[in-house]
N, C-alpha and C. Protein backbone atom coordinates (compact mmCIF):
# COMPACT_ATOMS: atom_id res chain seq x y z
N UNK A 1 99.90 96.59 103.36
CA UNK A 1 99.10 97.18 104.41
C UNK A 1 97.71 97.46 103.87
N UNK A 2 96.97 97.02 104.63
CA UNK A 2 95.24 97.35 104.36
C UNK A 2 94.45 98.09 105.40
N UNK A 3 94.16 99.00 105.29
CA UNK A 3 93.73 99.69 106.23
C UNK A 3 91.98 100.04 105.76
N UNK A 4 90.97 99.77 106.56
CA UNK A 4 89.67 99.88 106.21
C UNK A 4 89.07 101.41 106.99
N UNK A 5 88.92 101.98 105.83
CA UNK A 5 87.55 103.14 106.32
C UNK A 5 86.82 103.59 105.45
N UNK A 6 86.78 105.24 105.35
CA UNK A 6 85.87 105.17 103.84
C UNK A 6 85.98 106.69 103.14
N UNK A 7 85.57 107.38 101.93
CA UNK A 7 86.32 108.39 101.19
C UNK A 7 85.36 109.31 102.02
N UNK A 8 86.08 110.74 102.31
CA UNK A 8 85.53 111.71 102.44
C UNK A 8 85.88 112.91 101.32
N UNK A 9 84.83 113.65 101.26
CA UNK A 9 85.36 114.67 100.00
C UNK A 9 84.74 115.93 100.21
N UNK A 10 85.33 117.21 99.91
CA UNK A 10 85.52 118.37 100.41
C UNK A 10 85.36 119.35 99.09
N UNK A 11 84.43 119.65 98.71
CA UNK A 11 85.13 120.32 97.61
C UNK A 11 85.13 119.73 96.34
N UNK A 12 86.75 120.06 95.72
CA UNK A 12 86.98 118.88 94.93
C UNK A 12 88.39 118.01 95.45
N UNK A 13 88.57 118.13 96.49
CA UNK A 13 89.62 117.26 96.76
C UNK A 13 89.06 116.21 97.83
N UNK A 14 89.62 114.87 97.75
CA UNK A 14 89.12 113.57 98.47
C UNK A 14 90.32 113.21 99.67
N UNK A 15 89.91 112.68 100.32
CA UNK A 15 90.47 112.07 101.21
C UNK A 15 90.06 110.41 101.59
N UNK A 16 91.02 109.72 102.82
CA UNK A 16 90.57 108.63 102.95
C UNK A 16 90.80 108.89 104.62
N UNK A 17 89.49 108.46 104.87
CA UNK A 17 89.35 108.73 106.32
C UNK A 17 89.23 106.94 107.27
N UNK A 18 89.75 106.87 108.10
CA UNK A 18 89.93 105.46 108.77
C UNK A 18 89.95 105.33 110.41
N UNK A 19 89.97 104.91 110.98
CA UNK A 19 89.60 104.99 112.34
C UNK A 19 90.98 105.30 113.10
N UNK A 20 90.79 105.21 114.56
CA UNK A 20 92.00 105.98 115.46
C UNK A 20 92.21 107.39 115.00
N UNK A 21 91.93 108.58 114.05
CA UNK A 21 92.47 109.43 113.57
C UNK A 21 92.96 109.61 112.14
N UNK A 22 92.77 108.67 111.54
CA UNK A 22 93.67 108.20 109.74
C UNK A 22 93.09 109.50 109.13
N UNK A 23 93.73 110.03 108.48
CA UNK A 23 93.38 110.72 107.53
C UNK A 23 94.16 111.06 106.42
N UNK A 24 94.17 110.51 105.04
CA UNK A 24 95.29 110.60 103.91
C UNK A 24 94.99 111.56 102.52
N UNK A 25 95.73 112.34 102.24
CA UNK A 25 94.91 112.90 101.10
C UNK A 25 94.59 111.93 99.79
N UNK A 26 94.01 111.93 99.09
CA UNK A 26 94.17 111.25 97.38
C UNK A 26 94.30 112.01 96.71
N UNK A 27 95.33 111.31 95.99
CA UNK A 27 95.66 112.08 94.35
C UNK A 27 94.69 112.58 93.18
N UNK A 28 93.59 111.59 93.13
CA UNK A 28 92.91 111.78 92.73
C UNK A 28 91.42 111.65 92.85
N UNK A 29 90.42 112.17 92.36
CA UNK A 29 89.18 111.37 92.75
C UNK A 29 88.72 109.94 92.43
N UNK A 30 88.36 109.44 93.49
CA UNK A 30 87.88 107.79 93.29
C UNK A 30 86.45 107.98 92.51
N UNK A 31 86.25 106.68 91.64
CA UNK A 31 84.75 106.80 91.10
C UNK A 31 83.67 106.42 91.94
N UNK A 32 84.20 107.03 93.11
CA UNK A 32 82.96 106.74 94.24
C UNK A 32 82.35 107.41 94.98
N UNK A 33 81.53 107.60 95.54
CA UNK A 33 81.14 109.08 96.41
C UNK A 33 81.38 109.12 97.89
N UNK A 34 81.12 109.82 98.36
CA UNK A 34 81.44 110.50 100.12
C UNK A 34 81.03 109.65 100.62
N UNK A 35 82.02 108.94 101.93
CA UNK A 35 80.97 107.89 102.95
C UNK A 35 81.02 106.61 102.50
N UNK A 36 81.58 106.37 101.12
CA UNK A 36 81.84 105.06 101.20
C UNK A 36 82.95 104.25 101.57
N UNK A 37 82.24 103.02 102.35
CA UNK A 37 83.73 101.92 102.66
C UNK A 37 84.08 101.18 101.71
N UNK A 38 85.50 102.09 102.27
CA UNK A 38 87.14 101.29 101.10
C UNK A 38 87.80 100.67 101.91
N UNK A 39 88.93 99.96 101.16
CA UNK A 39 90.05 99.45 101.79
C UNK A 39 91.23 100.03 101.32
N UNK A 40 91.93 100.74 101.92
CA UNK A 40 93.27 101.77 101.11
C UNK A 40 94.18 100.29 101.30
N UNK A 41 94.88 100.73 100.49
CA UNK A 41 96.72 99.58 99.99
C UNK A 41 97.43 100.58 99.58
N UNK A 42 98.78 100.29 100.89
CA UNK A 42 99.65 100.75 100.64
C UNK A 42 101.04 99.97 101.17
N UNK A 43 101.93 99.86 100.14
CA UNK A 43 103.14 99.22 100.05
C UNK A 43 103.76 99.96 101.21
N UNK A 44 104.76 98.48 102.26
CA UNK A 44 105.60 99.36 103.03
C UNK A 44 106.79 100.02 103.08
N UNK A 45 107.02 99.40 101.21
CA UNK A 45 108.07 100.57 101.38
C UNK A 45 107.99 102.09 100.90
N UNK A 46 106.21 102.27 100.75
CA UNK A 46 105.65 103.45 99.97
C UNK A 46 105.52 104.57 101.48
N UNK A 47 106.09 103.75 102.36
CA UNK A 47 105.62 105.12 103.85
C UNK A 47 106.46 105.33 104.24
N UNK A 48 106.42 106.69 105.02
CA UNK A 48 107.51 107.50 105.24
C UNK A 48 106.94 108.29 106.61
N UNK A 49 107.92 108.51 106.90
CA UNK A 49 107.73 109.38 108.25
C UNK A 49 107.32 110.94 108.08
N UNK A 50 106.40 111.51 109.15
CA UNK A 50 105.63 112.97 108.45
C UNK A 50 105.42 113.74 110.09
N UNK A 51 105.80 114.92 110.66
CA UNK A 51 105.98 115.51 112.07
C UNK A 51 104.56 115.53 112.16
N UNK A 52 103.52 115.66 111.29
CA UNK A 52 102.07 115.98 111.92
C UNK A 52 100.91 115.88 111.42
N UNK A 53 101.30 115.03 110.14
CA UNK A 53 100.23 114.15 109.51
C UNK A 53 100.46 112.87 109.24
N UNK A 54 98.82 112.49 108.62
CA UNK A 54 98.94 110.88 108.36
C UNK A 54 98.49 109.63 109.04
N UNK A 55 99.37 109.35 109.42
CA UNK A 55 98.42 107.66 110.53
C UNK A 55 99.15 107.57 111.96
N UNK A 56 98.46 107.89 112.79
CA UNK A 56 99.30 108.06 114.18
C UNK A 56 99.90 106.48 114.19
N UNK A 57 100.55 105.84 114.79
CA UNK A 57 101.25 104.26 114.95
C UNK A 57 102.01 104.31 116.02
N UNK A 58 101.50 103.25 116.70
CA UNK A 58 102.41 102.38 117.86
C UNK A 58 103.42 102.17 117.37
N UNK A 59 104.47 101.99 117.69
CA UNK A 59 105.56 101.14 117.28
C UNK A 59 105.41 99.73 118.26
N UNK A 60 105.55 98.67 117.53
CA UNK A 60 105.33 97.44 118.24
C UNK A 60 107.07 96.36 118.01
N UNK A 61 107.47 96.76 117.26
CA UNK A 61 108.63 95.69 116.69
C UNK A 61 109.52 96.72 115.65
N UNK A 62 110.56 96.34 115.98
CA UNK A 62 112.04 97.38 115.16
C UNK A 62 112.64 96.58 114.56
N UNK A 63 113.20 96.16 113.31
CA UNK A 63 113.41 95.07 112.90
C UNK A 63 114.88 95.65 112.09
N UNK A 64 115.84 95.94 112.29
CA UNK A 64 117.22 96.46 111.42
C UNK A 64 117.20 94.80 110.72
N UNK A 65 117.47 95.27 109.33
CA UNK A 65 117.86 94.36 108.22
C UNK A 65 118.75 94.19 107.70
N UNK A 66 119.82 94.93 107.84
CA UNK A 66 121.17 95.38 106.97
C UNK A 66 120.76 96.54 106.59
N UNK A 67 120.19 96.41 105.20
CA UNK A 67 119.85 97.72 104.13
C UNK A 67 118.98 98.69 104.67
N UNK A 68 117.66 97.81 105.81
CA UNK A 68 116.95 98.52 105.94
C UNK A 68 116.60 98.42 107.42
N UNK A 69 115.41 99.21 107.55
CA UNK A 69 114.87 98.98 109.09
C UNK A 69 113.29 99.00 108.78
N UNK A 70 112.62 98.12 108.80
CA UNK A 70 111.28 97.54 108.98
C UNK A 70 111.01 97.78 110.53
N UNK A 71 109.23 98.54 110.85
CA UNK A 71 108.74 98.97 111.66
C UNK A 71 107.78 98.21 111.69
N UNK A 72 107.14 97.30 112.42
CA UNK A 72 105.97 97.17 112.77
C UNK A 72 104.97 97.41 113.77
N UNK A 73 103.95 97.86 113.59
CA UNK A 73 103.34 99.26 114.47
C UNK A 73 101.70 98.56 114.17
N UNK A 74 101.10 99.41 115.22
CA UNK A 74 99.44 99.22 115.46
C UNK A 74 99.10 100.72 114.98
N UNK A 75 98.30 100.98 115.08
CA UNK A 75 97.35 101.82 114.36
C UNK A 75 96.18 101.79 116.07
N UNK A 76 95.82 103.46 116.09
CA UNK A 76 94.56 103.56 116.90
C UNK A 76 93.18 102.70 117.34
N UNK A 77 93.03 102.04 115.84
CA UNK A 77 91.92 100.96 115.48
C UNK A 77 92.50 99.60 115.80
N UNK A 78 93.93 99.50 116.12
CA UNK A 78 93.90 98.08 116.08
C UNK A 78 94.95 97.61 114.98
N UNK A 79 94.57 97.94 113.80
CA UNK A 79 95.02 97.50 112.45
C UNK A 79 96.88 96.98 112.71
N UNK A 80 97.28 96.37 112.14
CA UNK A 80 98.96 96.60 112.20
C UNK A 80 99.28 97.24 110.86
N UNK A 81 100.22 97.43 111.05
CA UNK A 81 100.56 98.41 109.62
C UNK A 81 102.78 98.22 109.78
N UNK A 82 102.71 97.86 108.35
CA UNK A 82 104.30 97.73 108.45
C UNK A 82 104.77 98.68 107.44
N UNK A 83 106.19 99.50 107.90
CA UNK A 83 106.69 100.41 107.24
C UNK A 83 108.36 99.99 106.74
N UNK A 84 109.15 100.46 105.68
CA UNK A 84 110.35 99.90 105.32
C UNK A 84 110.82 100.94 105.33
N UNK A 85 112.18 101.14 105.72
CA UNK A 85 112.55 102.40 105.80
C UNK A 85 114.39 102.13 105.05
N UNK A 86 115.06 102.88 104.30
CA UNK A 86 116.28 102.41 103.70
C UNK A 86 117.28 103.34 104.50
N UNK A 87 116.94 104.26 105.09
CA UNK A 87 117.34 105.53 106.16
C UNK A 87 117.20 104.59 107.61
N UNK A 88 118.42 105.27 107.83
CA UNK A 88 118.47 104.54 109.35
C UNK A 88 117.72 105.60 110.31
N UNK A 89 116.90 104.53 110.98
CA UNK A 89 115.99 105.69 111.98
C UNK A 89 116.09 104.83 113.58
N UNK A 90 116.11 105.64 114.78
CA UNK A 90 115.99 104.71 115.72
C UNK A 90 114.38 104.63 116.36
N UNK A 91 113.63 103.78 116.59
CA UNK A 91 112.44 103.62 117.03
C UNK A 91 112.30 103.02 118.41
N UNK A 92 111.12 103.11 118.96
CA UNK A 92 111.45 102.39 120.50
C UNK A 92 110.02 102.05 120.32
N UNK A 93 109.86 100.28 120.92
CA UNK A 93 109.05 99.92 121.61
C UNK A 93 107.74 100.96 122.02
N UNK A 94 106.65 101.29 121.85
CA UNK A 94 105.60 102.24 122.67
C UNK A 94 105.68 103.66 122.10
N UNK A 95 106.58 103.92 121.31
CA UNK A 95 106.83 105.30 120.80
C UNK A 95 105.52 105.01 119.61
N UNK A 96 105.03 106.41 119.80
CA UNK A 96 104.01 106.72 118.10
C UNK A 96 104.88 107.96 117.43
N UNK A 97 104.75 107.26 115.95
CA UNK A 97 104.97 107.96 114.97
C UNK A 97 104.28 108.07 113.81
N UNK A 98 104.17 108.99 112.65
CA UNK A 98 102.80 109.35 112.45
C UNK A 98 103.70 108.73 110.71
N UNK A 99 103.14 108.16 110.03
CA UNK A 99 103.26 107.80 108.55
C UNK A 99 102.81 108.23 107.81
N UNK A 100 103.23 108.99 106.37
CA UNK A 100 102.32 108.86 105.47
C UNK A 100 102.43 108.28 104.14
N UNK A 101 101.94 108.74 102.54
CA UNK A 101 102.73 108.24 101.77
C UNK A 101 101.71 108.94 100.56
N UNK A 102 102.87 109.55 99.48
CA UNK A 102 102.78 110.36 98.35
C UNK A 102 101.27 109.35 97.75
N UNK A 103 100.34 110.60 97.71
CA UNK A 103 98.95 109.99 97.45
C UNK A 103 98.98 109.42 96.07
N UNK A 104 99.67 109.57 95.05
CA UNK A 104 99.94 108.70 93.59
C UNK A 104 100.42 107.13 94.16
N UNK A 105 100.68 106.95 95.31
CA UNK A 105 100.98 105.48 95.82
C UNK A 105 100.01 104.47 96.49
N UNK A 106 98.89 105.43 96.82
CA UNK A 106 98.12 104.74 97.39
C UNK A 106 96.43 103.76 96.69
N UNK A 107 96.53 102.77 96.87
CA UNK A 107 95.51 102.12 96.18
C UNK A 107 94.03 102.28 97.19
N UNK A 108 92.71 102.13 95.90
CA UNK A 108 91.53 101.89 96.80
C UNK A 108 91.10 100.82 96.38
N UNK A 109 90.50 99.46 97.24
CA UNK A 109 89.24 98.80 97.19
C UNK A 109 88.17 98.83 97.38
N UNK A 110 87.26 98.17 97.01
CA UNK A 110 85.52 98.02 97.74
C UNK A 110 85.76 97.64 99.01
N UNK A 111 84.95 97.96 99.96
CA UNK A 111 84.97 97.86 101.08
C UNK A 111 84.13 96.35 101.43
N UNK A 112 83.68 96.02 100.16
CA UNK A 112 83.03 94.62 100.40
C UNK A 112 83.56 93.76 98.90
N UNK A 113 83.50 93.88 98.12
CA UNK A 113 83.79 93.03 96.95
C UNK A 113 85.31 93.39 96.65
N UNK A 114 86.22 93.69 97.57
CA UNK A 114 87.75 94.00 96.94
C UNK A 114 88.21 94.28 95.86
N UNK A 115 86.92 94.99 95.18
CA UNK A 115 87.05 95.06 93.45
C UNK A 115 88.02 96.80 93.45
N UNK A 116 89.18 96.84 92.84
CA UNK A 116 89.68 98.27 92.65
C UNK A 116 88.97 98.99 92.01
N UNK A 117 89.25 100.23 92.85
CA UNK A 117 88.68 101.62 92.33
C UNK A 117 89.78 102.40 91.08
N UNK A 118 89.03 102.72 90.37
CA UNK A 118 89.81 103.84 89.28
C UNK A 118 89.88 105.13 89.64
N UNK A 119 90.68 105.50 89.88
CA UNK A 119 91.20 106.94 89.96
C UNK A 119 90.69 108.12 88.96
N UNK A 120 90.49 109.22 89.01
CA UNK A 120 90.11 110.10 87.59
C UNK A 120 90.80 111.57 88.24
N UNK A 121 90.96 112.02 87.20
CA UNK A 121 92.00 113.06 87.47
C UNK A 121 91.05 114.24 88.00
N UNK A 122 91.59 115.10 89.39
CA UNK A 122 90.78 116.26 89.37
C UNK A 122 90.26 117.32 87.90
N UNK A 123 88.74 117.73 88.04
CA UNK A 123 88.78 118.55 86.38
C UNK A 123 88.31 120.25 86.89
């Protein structure tokens, strides 16, 4: 999943802010400053379901696998975004549910040269 917006920062804690509503915390600070466009990456089996944060999502497609149940969902902006789930959950067609995922999981890019960002530990 690639989702495009750009870091906001508060303080000393960062966030990744993205359109429709996105808003994710980060683990750590990016070596980049406020306002810039990234591209967050995040694995679908790194998301999880959250009552009132995270990424609002369409549900578009329910996919039971055996082991698992794969969600595929739109995003406010448009974006699609796919989630893996090993917990049986039931989803419907048009239902939103909100995703998130433990900020040590989430990757940043350049918002133009796809070059990764390094992380640095809050000091």
């Amino acid at each position: 999943n690639m989702l495009r917006g750009e870091i906001a920062t508060d303080g000393g804690s960062s966030s990744f802010r993205g359109s429709g509503g996105i808003s994710l915390p980060l683990a750590a600070v990016p070596s980049i400053g406020s306002g810039e466009q990234v591209v967050l990456g995040i694995r679908p089996e790194h998301l999880q379901l959250s009552d009132d944060q995270g990424i609002p999502v369409t549900v578009v497609v329910v996919e039971p696998t055996g082991s698992e149940v794969q969600l595929i969902g739109r995003t406010a902006g448009g974006e699609e975004i796919v989630a893996n789930f090993r917990e049986r959950h039931s989803f419907t067609p048009g239902e939103t549910v909100r995703l998130t995922a433990e900020p040590g999981l989430i990757h940043l890019f350049h918002g133009e040269t796809g070059q990764r960002f390094e992380m640095r530990t809050r000091q």
